[in-house]
PDB file of N, CA and C in Angstrom:
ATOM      1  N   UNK A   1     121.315  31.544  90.364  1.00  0.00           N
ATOM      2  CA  UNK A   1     121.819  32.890  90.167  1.00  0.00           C
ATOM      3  C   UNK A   1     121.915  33.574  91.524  1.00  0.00           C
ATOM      4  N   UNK A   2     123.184  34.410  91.619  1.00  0.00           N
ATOM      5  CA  UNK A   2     123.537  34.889  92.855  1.00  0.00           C
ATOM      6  C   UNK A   2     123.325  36.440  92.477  1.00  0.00           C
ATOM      7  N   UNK A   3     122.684  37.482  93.355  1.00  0.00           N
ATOM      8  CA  UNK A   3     122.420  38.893  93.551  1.00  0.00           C
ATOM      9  C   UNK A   3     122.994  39.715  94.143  1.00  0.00           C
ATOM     10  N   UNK A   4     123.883  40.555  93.886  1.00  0.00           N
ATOM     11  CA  UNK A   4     124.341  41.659  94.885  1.00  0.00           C
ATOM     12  C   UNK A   4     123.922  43.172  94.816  1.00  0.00           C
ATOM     13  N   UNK A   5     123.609  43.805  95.415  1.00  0.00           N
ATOM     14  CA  UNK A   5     123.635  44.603  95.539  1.00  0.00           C
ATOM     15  C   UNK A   5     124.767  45.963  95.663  1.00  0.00           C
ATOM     16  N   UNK A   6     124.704  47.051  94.807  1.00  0.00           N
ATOM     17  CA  UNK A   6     126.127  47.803  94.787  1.00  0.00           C
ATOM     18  C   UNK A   6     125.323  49.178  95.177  1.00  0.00           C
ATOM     19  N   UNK A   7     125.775  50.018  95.978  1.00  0.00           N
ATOM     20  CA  UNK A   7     125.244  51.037  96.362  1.00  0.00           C
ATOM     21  C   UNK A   7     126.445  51.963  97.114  1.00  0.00           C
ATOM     22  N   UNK A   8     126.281  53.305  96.320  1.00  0.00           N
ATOM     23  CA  UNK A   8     127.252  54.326  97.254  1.00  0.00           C
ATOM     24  C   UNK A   8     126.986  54.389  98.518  1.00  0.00           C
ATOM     25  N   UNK A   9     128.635  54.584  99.518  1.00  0.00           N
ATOM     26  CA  UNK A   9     128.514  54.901 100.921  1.00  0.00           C
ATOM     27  C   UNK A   9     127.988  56.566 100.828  1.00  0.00           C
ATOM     28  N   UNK A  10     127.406  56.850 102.583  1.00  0.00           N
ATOM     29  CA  UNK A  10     126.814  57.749 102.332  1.00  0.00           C
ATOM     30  C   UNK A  10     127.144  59.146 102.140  1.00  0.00           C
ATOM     31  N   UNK A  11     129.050  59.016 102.153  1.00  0.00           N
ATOM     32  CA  UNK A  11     129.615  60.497 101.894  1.00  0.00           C
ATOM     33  C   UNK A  11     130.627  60.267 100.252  1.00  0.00           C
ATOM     34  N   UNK A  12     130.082  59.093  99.255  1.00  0.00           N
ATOM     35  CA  UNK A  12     130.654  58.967  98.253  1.00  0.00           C
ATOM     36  C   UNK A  12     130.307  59.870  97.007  1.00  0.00           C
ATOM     37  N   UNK A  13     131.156  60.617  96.263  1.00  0.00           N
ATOM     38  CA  UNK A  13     130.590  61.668  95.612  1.00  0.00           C
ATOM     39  C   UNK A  13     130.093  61.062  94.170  1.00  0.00           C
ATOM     40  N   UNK A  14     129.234  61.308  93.774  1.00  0.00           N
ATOM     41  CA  UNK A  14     128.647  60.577  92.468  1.00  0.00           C
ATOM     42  C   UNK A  14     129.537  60.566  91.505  1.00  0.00           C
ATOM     43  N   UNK A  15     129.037  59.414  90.630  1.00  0.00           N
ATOM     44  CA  UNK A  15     130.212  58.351  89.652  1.00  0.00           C
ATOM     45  C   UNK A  15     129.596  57.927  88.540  1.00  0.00           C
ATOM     46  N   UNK A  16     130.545  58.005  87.403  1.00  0.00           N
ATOM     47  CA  UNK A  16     129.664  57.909  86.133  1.00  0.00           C
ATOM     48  C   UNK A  16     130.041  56.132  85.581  1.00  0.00           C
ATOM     49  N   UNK A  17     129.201  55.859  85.134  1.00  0.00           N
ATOM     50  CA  UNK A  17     129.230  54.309  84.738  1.00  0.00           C
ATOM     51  C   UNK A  17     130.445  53.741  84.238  1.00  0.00           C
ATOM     52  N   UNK A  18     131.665  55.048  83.572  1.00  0.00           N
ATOM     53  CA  UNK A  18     132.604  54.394  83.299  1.00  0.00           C
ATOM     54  C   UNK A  18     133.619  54.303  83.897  1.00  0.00           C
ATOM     55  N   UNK A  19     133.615  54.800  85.275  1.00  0.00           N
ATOM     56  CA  UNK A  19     134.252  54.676  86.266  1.00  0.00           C
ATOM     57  C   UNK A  19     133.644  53.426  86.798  1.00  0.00           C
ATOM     58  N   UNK A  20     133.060  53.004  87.103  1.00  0.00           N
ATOM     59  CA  UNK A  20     132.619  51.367  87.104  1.00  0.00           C
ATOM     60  C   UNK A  20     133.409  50.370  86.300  1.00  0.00           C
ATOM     61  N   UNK A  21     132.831  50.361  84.904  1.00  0.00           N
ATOM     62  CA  UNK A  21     134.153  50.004  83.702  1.00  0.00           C
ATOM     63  C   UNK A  21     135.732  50.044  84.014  1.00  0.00           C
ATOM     64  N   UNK A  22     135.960  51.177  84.360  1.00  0.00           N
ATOM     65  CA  UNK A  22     137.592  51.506  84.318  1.00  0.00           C
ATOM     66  C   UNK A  22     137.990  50.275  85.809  1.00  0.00           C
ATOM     67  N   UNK A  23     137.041  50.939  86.545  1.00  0.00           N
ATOM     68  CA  UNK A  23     137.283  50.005  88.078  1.00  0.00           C
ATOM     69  C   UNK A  23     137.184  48.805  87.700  1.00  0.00           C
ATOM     70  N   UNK A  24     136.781  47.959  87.301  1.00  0.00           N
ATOM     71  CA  UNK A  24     136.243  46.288  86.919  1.00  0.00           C
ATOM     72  C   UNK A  24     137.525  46.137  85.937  1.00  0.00           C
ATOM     73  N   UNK A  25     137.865  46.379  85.110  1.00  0.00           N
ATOM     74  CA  UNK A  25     139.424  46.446  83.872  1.00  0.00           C
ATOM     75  C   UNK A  25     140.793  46.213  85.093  1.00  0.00           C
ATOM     76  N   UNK A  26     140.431  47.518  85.942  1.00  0.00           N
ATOM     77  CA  UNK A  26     141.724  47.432  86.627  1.00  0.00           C
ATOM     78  C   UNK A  26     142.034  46.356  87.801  1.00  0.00           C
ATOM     79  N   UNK A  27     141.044  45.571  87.878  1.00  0.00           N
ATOM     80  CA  UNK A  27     140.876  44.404  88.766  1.00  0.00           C
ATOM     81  C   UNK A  27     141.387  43.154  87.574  1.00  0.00           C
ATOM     82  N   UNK A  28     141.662  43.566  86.224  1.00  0.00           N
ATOM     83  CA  UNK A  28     141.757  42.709  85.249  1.00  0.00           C
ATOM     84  C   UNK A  28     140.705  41.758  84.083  1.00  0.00           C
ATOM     85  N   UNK A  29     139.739  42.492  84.643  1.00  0.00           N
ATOM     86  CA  UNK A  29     138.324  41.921  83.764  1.00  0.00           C
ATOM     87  C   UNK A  29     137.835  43.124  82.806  1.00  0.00           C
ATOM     88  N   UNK A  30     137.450  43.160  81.659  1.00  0.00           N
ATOM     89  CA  UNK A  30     136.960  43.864  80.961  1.00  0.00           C
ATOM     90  C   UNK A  30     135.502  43.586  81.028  1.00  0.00           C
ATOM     91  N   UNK A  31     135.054  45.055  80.797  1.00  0.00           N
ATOM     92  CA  UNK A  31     133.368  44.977  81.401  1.00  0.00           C
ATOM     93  C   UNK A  31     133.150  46.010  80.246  1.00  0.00           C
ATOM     94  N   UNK A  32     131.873  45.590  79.626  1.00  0.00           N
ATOM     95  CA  UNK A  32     130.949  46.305  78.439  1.00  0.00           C
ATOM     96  C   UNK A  32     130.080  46.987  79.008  1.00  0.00           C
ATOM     97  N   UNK A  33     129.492  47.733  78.368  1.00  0.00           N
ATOM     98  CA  UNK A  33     128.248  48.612  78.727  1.00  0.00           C
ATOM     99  C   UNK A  33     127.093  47.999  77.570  1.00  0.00           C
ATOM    100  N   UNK A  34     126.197  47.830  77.844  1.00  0.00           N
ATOM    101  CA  UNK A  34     125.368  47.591  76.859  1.00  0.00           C
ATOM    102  C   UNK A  34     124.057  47.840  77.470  1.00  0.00           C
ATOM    103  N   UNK A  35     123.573  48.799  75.941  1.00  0.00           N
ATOM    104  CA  UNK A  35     122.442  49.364  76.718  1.00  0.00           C
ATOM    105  C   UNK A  35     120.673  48.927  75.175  1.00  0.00           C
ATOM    106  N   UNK A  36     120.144  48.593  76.512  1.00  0.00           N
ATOM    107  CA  UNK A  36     118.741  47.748  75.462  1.00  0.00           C
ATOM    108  C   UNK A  36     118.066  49.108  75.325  1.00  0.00           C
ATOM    109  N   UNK A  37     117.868  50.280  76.247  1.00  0.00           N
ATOM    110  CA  UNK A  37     117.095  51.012  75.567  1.00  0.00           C
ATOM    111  C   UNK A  37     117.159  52.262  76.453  1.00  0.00           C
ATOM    112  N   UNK A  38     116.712  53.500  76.153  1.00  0.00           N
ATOM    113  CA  UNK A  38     116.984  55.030  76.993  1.00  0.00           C
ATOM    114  C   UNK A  38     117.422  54.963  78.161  1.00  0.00           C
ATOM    115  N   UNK A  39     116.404  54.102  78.712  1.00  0.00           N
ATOM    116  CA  UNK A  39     116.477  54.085  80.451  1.00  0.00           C
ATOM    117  C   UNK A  39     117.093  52.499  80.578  1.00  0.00           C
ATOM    118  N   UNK A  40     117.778  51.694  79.916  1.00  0.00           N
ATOM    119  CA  UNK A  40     117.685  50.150  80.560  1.00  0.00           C
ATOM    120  C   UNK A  40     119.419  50.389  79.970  1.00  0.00           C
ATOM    121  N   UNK A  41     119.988  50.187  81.143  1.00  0.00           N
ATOM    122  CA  UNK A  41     122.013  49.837  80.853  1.00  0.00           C
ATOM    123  C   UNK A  41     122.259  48.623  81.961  1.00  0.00           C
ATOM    124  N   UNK A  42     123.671  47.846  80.977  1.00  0.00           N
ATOM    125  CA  UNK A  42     123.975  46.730  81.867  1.00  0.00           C
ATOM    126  C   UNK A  42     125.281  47.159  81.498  1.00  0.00           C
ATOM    127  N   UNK A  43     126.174  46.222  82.659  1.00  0.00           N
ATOM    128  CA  UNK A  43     127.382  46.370  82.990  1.00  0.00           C
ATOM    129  C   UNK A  43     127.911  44.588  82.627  1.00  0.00           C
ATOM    130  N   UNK A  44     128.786  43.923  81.954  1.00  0.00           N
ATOM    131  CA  UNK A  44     128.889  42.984  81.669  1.00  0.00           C
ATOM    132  C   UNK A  44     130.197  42.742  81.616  1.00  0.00           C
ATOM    133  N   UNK A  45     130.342  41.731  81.968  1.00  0.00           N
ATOM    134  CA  UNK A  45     131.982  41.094  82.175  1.00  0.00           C
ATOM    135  C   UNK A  45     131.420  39.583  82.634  1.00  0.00           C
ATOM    136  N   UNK A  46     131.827  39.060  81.260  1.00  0.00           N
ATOM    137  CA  UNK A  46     131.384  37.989  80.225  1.00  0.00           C
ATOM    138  C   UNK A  46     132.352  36.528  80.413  1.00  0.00           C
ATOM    139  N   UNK A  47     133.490  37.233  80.864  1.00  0.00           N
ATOM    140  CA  UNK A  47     134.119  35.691  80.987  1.00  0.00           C
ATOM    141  C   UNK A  47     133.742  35.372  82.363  1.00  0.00           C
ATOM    142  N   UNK A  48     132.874  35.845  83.357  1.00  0.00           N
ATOM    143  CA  UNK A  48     132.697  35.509  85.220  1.00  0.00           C
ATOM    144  C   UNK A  48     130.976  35.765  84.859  1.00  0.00           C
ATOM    145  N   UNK A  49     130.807  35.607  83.771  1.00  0.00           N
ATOM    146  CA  UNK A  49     129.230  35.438  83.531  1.00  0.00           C
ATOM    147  C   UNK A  49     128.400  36.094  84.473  1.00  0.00           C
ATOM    148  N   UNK A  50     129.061  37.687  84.687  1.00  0.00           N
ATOM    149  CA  UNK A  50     128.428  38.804  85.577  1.00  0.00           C
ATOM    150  C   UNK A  50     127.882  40.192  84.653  1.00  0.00           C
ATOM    151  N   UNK A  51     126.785  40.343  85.321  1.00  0.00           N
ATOM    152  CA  UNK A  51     125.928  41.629  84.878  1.00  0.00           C
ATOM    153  C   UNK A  51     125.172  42.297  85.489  1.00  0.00           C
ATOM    154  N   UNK A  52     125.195  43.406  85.987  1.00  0.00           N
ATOM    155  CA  UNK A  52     125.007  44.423  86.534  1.00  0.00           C
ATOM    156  C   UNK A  52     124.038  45.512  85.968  1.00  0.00           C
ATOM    157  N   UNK A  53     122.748  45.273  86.446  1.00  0.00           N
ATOM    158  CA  UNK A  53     121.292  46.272  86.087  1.00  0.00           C
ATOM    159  C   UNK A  53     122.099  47.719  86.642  1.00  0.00           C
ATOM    160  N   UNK A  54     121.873  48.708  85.584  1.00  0.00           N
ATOM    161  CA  UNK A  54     122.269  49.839  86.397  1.00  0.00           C
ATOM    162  C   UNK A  54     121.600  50.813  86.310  1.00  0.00           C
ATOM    163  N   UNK A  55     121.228  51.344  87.396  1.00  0.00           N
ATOM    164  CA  UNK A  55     120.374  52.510  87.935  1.00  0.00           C
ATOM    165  C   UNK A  55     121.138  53.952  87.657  1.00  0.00           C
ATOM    166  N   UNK A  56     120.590  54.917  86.961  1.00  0.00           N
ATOM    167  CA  UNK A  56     121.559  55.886  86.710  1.00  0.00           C
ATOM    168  C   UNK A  56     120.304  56.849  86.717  1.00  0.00           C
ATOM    169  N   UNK A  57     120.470  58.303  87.650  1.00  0.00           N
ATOM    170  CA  UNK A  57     119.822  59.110  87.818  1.00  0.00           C
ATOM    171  C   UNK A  57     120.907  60.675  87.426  1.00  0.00           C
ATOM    172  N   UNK A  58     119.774  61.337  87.001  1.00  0.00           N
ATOM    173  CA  UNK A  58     121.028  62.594  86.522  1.00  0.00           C
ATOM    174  C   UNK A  58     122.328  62.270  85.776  1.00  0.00           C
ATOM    175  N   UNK A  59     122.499  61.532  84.973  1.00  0.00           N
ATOM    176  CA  UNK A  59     123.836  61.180  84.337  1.00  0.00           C
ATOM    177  C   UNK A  59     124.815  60.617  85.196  1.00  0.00           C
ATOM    178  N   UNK A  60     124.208  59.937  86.907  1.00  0.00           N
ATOM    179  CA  UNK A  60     125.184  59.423  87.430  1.00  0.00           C
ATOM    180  C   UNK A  60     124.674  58.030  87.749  1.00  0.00           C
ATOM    181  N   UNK A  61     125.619  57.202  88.068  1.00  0.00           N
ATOM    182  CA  UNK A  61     125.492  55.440  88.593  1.00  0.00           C
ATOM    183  C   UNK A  61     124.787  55.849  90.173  1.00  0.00           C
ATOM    184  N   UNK A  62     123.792  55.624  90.585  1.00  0.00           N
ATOM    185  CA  UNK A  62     123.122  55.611  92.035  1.00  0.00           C
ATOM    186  C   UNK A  62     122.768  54.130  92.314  1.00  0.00           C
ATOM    187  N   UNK A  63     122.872  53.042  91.741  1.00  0.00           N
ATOM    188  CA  UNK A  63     122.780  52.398  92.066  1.00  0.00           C
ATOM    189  C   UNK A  63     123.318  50.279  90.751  1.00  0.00           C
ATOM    190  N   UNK A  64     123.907  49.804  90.959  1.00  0.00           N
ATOM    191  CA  UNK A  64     123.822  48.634  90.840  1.00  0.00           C
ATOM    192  C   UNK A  64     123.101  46.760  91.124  1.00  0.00           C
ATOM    193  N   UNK A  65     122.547  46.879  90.265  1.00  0.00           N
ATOM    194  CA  UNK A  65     122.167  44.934  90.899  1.00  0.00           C
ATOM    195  C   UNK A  65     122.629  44.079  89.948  1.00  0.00           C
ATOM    196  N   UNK A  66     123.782  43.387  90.273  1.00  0.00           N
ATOM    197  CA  UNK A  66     124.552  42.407  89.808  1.00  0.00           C
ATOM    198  C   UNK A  66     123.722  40.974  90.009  1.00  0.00           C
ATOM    199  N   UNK A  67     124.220  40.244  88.950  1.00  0.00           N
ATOM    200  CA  UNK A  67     123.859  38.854  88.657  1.00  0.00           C
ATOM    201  C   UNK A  67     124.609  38.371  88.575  1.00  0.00           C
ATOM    202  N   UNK A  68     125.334  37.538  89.454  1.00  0.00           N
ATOM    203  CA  UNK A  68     126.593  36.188  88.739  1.00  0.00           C
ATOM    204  C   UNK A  68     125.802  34.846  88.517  1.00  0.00           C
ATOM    205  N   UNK A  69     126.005  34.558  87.267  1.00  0.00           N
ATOM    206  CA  UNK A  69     125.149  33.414  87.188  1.00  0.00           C
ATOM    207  C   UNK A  69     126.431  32.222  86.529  1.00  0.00           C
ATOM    208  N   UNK A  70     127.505  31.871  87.019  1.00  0.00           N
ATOM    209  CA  UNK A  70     128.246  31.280  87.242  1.00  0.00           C
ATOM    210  C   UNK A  70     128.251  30.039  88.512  1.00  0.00           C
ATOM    211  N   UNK A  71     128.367  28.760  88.254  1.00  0.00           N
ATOM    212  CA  UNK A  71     128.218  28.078  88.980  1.00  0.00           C
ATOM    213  C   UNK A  71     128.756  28.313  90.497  1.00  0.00           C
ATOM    214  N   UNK A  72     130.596  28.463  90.399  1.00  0.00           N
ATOM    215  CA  UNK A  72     131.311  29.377  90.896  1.00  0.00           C
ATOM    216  C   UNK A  72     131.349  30.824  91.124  1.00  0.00           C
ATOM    217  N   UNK A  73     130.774  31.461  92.324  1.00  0.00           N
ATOM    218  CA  UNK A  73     130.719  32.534  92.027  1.00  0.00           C
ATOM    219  C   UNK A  73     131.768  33.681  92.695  1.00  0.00           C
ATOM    220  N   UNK A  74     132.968  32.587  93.315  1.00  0.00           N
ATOM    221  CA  UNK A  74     133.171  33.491  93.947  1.00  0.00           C
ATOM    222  C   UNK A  74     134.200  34.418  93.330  1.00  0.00           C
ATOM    223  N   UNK A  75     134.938  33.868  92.226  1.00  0.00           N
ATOM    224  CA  UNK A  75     135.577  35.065  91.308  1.00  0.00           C
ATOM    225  C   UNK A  75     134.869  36.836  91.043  1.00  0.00           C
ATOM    226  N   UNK A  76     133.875  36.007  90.874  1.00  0.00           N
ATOM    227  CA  UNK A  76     132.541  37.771  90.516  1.00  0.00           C
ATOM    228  C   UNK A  76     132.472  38.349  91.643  1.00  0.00           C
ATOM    229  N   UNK A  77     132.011  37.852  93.141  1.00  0.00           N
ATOM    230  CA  UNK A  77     131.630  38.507  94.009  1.00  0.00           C
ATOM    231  C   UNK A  77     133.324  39.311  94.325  1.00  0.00           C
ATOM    232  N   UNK A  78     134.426  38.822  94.198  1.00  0.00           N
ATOM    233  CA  UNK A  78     135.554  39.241  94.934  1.00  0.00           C
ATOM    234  C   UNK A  78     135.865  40.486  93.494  1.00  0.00           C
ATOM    235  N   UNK A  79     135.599  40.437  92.556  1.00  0.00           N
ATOM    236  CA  UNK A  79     135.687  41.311  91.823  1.00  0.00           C
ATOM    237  C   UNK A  79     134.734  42.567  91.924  1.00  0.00           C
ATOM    238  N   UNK A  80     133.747  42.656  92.323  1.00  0.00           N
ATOM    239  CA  UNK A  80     132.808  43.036  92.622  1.00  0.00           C
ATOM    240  C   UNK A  80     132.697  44.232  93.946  1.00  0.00           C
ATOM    241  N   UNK A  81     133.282  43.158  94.907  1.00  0.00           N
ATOM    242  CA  UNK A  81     133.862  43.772  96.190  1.00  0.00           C
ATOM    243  C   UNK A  81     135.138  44.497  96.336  1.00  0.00           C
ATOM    244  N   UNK A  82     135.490  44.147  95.557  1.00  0.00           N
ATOM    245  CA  UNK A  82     137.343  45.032  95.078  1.00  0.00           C
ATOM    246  C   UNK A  82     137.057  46.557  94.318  1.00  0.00           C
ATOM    247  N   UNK A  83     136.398  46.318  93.543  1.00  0.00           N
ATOM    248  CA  UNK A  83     136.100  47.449  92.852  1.00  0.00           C
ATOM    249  C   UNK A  83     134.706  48.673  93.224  1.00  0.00           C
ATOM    250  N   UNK A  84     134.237  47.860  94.131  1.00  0.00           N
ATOM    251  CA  UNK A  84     132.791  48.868  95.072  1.00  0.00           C
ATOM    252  C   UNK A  84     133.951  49.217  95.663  1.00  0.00           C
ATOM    253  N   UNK A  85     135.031  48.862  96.623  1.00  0.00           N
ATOM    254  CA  UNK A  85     135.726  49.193  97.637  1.00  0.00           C
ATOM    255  C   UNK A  85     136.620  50.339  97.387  1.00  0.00           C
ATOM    256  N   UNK A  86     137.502  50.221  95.939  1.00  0.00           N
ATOM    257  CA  UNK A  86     137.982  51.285  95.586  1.00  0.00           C
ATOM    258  C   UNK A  86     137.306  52.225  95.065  1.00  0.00           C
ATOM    259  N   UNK A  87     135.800  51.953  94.540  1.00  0.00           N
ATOM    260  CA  UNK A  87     135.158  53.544  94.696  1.00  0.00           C
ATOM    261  C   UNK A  87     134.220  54.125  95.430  1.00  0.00           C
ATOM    262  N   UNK A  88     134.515  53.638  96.709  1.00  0.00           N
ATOM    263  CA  UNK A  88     134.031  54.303  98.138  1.00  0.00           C
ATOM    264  C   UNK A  88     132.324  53.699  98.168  1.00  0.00           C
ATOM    265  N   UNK A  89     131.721  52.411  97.395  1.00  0.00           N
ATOM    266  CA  UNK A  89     130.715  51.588  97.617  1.00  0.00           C
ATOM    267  C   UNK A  89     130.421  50.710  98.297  1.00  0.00           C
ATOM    268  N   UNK A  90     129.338  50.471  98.678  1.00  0.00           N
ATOM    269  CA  UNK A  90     128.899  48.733  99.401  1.00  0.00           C
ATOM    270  C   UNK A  90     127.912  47.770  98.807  1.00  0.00           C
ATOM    271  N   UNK A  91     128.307  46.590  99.293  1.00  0.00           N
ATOM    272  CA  UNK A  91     127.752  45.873  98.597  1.00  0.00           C
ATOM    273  C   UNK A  91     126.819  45.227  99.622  1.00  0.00           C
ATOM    274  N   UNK A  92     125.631  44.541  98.871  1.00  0.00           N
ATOM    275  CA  UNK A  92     124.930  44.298  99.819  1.00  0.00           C
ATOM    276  C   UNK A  92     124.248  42.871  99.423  1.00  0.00           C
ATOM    277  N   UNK A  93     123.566  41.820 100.299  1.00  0.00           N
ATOM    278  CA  UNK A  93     123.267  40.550  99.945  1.00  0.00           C
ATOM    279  C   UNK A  93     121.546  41.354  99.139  1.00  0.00           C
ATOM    280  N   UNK A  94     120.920  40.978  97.827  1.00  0.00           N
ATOM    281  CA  UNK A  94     119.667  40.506  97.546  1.00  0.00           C
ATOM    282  C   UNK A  94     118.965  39.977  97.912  1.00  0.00           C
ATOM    283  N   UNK A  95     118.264  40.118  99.209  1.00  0.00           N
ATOM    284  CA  UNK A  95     117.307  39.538  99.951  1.00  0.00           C
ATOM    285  C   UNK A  95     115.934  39.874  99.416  1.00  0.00           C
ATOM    286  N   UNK A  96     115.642  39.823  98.043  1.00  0.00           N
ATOM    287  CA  UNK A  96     114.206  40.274  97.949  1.00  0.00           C
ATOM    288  C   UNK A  96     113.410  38.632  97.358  1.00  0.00           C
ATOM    289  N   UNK A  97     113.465  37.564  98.557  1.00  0.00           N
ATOM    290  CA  UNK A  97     113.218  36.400  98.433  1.00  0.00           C
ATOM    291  C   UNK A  97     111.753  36.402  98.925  1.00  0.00           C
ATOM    292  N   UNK A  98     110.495  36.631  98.486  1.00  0.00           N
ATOM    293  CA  UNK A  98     109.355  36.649  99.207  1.00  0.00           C
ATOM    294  C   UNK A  98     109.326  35.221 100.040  1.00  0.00           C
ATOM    295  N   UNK A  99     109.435  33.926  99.372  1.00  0.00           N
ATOM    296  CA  UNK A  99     109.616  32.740 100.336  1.00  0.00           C
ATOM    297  C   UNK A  99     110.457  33.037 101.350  1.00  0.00           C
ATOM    298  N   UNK A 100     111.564  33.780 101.427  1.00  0.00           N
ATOM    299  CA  UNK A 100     112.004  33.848 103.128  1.00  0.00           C
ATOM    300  C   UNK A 100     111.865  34.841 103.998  1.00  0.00           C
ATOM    301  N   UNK A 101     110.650  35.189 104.154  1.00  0.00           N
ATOM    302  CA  UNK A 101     109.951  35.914 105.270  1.00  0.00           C
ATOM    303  C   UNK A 101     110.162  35.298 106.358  1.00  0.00           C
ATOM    304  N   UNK A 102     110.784  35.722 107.427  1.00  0.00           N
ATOM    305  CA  UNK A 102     110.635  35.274 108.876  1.00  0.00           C
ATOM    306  C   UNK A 102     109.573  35.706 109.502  1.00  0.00           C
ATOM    307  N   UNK A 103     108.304  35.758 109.375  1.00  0.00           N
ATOM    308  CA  UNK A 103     107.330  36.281 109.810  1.00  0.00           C
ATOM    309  C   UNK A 103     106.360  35.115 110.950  1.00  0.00           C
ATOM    310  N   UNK A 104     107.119  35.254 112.075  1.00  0.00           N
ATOM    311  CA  UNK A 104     106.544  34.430 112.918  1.00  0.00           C
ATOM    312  C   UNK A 104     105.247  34.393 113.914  1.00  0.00           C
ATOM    313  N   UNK A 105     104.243  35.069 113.404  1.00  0.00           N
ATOM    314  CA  UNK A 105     102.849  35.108 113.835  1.00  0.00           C
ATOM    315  C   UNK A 105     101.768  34.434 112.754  1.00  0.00           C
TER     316      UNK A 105
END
């Protein structure tokens, strides 16, 4: 499983989850919302076997962590990156690998 990270640039004005949706459709993928419980929503687009933990503070998206768990991943990531791009986001690699600490002392 591959991790990205989606996070607003720092003059992007806050965005509601279905502007996420609408953005991911217009790249040609349809993406669900599905939500397990008050505080827990995912973002899903099912045929690139991608899903997206989403962080939502004040009724807005502040943050994304995507999962492509597709052998192939690079359909998801370029979808991914297309649609952070048109709504003024970045994406970022998941480095929260405790085994790869470069800690050389």
């Amino acid at each position: 499983m591959l991790e990205l990270l989606a996070l607003p640039a720092w003059n992007t004005p806050p965005i509601s989850i279905e502007a996420w949706t609408q953005g991911l459709a217009a790249h040609g993928h349809a993406a669900t919302v599905a939500r397990e419980a008050s505080d827990i929503t995912w973002i899903e687009v099912s045929d690139l076997r991608l899903r997206g933990f989403v962080v939502i503070e004040a009724g807005h998206v502040e943050a994304i962590n995507f999962e492509i768990h597709d052998p192939d991943p690079s359909s998801a990531i370029a979808l991914i990156e297309s649609t952070a791009s048109d709504l003024g986001w970045e994406i970022h690699a998941d480095d929260d690998d405790p085994d790869d600490d470069n800690d050389d002392s």
